[in-house]
Protein backbone atom coordinates (compact mmCIF):
# COMPACT_ATOMS: atom_id res chain seq x y z
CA UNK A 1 0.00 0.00 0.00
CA UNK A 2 1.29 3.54 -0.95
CA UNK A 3 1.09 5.35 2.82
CA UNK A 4 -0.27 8.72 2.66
CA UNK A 5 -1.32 9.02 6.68
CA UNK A 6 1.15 7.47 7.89
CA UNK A 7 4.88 6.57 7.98
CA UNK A 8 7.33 3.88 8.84
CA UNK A 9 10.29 4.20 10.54
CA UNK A 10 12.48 0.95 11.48
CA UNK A 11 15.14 1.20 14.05
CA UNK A 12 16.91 -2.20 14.38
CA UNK A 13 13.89 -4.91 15.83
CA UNK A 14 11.72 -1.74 16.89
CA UNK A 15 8.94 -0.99 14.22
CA UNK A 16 7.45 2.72 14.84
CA UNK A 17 4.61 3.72 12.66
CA UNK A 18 3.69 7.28 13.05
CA UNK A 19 0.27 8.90 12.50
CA UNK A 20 1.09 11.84 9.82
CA UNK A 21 -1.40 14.25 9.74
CA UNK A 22 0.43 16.71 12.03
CA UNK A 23 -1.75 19.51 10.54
CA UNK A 24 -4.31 17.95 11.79
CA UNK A 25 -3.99 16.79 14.98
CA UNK A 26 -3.76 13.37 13.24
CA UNK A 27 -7.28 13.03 12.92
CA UNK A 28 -8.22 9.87 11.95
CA UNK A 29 -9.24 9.95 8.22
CA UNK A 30 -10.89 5.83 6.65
CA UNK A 31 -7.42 6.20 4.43
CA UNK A 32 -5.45 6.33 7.74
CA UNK A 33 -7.36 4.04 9.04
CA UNK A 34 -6.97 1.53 6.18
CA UNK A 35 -3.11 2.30 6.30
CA UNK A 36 -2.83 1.23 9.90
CA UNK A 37 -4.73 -1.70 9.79
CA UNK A 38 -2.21 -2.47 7.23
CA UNK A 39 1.05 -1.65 8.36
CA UNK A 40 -0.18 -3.04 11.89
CA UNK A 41 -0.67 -6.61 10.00
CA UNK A 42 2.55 -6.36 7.99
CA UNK A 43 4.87 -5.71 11.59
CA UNK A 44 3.06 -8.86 13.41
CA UNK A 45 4.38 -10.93 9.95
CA UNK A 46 7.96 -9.72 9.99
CA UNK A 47 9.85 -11.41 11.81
CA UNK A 48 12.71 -8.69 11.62
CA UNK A 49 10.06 -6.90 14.18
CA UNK A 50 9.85 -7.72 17.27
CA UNK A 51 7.98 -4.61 18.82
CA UNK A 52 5.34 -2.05 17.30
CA UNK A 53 5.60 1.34 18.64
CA UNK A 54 2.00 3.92 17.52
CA UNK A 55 3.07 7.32 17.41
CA UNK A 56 2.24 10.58 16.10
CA UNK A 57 3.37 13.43 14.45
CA UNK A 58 3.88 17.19 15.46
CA UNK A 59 2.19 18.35 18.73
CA UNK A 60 -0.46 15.81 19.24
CA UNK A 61 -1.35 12.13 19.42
CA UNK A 62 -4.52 11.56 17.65
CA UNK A 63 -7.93 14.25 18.18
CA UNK A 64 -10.07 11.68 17.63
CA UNK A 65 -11.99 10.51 14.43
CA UNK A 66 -12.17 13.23 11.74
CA UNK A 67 -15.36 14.77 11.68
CA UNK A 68 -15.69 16.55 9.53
CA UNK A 69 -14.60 13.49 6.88
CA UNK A 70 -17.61 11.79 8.81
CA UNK A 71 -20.23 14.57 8.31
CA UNK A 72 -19.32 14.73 4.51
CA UNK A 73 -19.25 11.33 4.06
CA UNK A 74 -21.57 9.31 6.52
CA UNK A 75 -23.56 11.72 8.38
CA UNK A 76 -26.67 10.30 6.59
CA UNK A 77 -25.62 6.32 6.79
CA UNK A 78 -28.52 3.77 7.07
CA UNK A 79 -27.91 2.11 10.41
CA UNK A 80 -27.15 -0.90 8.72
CA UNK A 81 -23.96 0.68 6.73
CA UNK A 82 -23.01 2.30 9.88
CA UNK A 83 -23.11 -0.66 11.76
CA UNK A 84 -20.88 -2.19 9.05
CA UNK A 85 -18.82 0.72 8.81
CA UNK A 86 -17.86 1.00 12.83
CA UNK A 87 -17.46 -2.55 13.26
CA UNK A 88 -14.71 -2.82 10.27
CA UNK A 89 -12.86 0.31 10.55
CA UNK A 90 -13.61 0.91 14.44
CA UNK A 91 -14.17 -2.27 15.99
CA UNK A 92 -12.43 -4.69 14.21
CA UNK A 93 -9.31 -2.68 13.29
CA UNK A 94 -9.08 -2.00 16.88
CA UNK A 95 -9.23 -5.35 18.16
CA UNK A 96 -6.37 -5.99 15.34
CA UNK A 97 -3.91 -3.87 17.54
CA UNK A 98 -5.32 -5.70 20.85
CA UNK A 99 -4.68 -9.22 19.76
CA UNK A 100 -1.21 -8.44 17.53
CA UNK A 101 1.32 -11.35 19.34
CA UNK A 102 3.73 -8.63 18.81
CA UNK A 103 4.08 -5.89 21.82
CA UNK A 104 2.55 -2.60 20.84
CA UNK A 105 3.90 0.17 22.91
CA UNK A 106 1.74 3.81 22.46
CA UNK A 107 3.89 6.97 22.27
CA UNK A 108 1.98 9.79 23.19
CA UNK A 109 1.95 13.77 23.38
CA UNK A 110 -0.50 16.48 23.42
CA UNK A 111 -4.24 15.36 22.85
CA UNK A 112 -5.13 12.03 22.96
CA UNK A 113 -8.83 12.49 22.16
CA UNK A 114 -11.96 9.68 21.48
CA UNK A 115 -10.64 7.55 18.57
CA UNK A 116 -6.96 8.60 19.29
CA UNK A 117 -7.40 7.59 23.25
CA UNK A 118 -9.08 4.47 21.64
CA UNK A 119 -6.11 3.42 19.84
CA UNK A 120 -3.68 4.14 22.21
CA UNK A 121 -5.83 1.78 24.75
CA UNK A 122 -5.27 -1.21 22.43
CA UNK A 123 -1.51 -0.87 22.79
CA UNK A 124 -0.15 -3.82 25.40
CA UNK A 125 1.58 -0.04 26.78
CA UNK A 126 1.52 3.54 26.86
CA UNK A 127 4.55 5.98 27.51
CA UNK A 128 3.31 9.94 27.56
CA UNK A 129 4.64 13.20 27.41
CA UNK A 130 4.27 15.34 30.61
CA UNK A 131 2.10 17.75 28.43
CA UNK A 132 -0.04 14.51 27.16
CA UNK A 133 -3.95 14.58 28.47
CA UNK A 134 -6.54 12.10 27.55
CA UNK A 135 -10.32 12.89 26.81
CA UNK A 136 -13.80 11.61 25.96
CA UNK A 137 -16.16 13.97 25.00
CA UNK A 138 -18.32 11.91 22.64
CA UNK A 139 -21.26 11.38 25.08
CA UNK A 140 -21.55 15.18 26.39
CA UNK A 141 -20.95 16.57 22.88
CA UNK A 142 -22.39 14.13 20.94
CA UNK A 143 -25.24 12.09 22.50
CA UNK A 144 -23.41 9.15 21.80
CA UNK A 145 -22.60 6.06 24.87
CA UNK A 146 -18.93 7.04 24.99
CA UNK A 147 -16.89 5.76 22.05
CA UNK A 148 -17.37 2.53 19.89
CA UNK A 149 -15.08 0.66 22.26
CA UNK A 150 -15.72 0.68 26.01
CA UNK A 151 -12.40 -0.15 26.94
CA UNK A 152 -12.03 2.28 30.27
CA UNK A 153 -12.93 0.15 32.67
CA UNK A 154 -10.34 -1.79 31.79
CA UNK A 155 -7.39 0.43 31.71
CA UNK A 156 -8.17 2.93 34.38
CA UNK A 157 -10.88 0.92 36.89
CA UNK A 158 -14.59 1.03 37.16
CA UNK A 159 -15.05 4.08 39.24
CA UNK A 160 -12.33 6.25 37.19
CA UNK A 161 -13.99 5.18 33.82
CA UNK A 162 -17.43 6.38 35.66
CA UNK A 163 -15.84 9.68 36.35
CA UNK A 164 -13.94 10.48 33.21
CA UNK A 165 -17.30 9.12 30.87
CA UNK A 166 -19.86 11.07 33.18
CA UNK A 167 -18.50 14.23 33.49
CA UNK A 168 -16.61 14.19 29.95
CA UNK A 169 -13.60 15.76 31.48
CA UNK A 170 -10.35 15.18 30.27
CA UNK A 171 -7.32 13.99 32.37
CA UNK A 172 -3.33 14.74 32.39
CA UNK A 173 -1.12 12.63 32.03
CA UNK A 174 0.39 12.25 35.52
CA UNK A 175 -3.29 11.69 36.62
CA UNK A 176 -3.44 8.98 34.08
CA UNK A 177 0.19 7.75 35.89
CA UNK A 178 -1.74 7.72 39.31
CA UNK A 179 -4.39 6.09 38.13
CA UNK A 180 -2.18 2.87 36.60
CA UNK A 181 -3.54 3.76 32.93
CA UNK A 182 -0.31 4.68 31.84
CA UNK A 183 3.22 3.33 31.79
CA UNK A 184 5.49 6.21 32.57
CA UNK A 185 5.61 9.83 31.54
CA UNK A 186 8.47 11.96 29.90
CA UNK A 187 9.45 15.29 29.44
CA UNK A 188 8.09 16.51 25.76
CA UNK A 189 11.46 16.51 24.52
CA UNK A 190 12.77 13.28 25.56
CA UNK A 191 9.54 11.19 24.74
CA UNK A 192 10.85 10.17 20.71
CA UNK A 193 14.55 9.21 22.48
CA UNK A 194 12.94 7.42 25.52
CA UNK A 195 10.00 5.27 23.54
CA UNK A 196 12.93 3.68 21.44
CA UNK A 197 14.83 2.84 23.86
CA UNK A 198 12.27 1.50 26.29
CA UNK A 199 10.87 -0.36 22.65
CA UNK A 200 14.32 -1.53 22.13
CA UNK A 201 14.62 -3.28 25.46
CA UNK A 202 11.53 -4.71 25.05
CA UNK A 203 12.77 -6.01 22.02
CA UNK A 204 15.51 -7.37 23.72
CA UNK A 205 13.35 -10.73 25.01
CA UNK A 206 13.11 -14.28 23.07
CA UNK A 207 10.05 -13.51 20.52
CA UNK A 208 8.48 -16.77 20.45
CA UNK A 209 8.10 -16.03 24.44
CA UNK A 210 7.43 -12.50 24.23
CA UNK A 211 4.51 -13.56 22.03
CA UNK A 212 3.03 -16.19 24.40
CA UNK A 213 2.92 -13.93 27.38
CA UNK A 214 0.60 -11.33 25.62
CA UNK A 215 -1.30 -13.97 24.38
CA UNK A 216 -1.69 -15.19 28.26
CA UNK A 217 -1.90 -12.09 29.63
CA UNK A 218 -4.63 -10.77 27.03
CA UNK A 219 -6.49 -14.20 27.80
CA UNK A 220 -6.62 -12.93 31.43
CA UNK A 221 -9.09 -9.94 30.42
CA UNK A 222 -10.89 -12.49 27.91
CA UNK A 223 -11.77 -15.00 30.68
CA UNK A 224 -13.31 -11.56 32.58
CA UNK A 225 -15.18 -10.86 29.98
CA UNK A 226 -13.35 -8.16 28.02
CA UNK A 227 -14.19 -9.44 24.67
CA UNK A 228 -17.84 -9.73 25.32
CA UNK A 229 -18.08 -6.80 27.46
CA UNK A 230 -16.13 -4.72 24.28
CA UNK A 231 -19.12 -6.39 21.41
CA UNK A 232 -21.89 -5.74 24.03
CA UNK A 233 -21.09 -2.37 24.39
CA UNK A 234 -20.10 -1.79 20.33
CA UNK A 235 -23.85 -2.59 20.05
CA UNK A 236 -25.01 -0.22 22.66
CA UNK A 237 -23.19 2.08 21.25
CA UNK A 238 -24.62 2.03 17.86
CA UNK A 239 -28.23 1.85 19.17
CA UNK A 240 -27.55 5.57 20.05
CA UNK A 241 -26.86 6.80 16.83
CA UNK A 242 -30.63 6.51 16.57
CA UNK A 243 -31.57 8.39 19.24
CA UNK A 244 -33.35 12.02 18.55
CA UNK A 245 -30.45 13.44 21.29
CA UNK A 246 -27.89 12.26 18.57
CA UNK A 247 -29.64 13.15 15.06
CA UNK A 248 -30.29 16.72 16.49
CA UNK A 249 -26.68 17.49 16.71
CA UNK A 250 -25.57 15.46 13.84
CA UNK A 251 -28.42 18.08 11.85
CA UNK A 252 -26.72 21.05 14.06
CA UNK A 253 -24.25 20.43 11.91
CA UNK A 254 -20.52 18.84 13.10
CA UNK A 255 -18.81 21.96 12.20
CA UNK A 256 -20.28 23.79 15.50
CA UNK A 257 -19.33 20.41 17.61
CA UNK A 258 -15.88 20.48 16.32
CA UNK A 259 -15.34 23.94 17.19
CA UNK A 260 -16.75 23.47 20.46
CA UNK A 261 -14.61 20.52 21.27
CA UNK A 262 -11.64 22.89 19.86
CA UNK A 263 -12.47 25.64 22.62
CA UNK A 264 -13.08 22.81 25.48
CA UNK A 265 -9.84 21.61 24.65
CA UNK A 266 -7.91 24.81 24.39
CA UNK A 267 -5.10 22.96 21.83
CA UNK A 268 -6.57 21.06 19.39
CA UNK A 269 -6.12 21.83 15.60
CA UNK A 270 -8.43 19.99 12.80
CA UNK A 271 -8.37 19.79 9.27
């Protein structure tokens, strides 16, 4: 595939693939989308690679889905091609990242919004920037049951996933330190130079062993339910989009939302 959205970088067994739509706060466009999906599936067949590092250019992580892709091109989606839609390029593509055998380390700076926090969640871990914050708006701005992938409760506890979902505020990264969501957090400068290396140690372990201990820890969440809990909630989730609390902003217009979320946030920058 010729990468538009993203690019490659190899550094001995260390595979990073960065998000490259810095202009944009690396909002997530379907071609970026496809692109990862891809370049996630090529990494967890090379055996050259032992470790997969998601990571993303100029100020920020990921804002989130781009929306205003989505209210040009699906804002008027039968449920059915929704459905479809979300569970390939959401869902499914997610889920890809969860269950690589290959260790997929998130490096992340400045916002890490909605479908950006999303995809750092499915990396096994996380290492942050000190100016890093993480934030779900989707239900207060959107009408929507969080985003398509309930995964919270599993990376920062039941009662911190109630507080961050219910009153859509965002959190910092040495909150998300305290809380055990994230690894460890770096000064902005140093996070590039301190991902590798941290990737590179990683990379350091027998990968035939390295792959059966994700595979065994991952099958710890599994036999609590994470898979189920994750569909259950994917269909919740898209049981909303047909609420009248959801259709009257998507008619408002996702212009006015974006802008909102843009003032809320103080920092982010979409295309």
């Amino acid at each position: 595939m010729d990468y538009q959205g993203i690019d490659i970088e190899d550094q001995g067994r260390v595979r990073r693939i960065w998000l490259n739509r810095a202009e944009a706060a690396n909002a997530q466009t379907l071609r970026m989308l496809h692109e990862l999906d891809d370049a996630v599936a090529l990494a967890a067949r090379d055996d050259s690679v032992r470790v997969v590092v998601l990571a993303g250019r100029g100020n920020h992580f990921s804002a989130g889905h781009d929306l205003k892709e989505a209210q040009a091109e699906r804002s008027h989606f039968t449920a059915e091609e929704r459905f479809l839609y979300e569970e390939k390029h959401y869902l499914n593509y997610c889920l890809n990242i969860w269950y690589c055998e290959k260790p997929v380390i998130a490096q992340v700076q400045g916002a890490c919004v909605a479908g950006g926090f999303t995809l750092a969640s499915m990396s096994d871990l996380i290492l942050a920037s000190d100016d890093a914050y993480f934030w779900d708006p989707v239900t207060h701005s959107m009408g929507l049951a969080a985003t398509e992938l309930l995964f919270q409760p599993w990376v920062m506890g039941l009662r911190h996933a109630k507080e961050f979902l219910m009153t859509g505020e965002r959190i910092t990264a040495a909150e998300a330190y305290r809380i055990g969501m994230v690894n460890r957090v770096h000064p902005r400068a140093e996070l590039d130079e301190r991902t590798m290396a941290f990737a590179q140690r990683v990379a350091k372990a027998p990968s035939f062993a390295m792959r059966s201990l994700k595979k065994s820890l991952n099958a710890t969440y599994d036999l609590q339910g994470f898979r189920n809990a994750i569909q259950a909630h994917f269909e919740r989730h898209q049981i909303t989009h047909s609420s009248s609390e959801f259709a009257r902003i998507r008619d408002d217009g996702m212009a006015r939302l974006i802008e909102s979320n843009k003032q809320k946030s103080g920092a982010i920058r979409e295309s």
